[in-house]
Protein backbone atom coordinates (compact mmCIF):
# COMPACT_ATOMS: atom_id res chain seq x y z
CA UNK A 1 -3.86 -46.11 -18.11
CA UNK A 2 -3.05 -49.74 -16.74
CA UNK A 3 -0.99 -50.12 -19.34
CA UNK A 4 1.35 -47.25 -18.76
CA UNK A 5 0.99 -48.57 -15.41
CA UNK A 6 2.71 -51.71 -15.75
CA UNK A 7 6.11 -52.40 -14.22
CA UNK A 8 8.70 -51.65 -17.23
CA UNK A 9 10.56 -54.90 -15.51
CA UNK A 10 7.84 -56.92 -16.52
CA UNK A 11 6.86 -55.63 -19.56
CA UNK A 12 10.58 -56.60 -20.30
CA UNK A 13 10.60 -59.74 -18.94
CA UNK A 14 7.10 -60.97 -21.37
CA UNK A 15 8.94 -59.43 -24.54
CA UNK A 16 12.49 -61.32 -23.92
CA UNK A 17 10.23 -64.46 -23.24
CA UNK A 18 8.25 -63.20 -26.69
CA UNK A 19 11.81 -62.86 -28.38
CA UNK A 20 12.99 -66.47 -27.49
CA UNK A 21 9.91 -68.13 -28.34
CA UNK A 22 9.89 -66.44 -31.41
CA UNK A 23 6.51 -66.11 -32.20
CA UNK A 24 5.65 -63.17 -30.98
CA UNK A 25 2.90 -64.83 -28.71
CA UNK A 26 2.84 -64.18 -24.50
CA UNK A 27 3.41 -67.31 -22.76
CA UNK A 28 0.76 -68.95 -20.78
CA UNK A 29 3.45 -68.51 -17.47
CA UNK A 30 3.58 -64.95 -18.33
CA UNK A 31 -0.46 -64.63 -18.77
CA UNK A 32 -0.57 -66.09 -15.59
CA UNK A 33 2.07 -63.64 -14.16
CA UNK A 34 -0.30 -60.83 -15.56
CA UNK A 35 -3.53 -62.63 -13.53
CA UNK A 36 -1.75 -63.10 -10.38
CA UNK A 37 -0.50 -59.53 -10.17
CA UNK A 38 -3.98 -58.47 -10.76
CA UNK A 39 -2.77 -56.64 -14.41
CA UNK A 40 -5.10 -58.68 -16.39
CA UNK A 41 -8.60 -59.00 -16.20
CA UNK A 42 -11.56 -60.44 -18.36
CA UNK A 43 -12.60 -58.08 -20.66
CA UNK A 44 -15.87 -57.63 -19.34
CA UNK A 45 -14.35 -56.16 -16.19
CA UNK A 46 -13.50 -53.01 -17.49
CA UNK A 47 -10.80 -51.93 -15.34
CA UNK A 48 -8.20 -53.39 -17.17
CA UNK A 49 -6.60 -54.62 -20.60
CA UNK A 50 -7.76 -58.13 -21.60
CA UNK A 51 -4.91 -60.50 -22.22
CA UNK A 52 -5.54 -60.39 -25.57
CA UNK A 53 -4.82 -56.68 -24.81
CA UNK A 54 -1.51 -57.23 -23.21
CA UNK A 55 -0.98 -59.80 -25.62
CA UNK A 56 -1.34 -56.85 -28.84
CA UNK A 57 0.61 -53.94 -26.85
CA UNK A 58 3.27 -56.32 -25.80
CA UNK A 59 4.02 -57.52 -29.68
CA UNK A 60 3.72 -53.72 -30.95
CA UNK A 61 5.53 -52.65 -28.75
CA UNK A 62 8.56 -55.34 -28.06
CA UNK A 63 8.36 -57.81 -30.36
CA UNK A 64 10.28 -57.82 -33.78
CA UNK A 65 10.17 -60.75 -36.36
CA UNK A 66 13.56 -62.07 -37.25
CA UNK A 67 13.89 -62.36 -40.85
CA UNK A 68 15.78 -65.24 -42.33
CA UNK A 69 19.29 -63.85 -43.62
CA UNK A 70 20.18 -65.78 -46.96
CA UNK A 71 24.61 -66.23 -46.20
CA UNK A 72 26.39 -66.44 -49.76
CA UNK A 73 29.48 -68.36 -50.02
């Protein structure tokens, strides 16, 4: 599938961005990444995962919610 498709370099390079940002959402640089590189198409296309799509796998896949660590003294 496109998906499997996808450069691994990439797909590492949205979920560090993910990881920083820390909210597990794809930057609108990386969405545009996705467009320009012809990954990402409008759903009614067909051919190819929405960026919602991307958005979902990417987060599944990559991202991992930090959870607050409570330090005793």
């Amino acid at each position: 599938s496109a998906i499997r498709d996808v450069s691994a370099r990439l797909i590492a390079a949205i979920a560090a961005h993910m990881v920083r940002a820390g909210d597990g959402s794809v930057p609108e640089d990386f969405r545009e990444v996705l467009r320009r590189e012809g990954l990402a198409r409008e759903p009614a296309a067909g051919k190819a995962p929405s960026l919602d799509e991307w958005e979902a796998y990417a987060r599944a896949h990559f991202y991992t919610p930090v959870e607050p660590q409570l330090v005793s003294s």
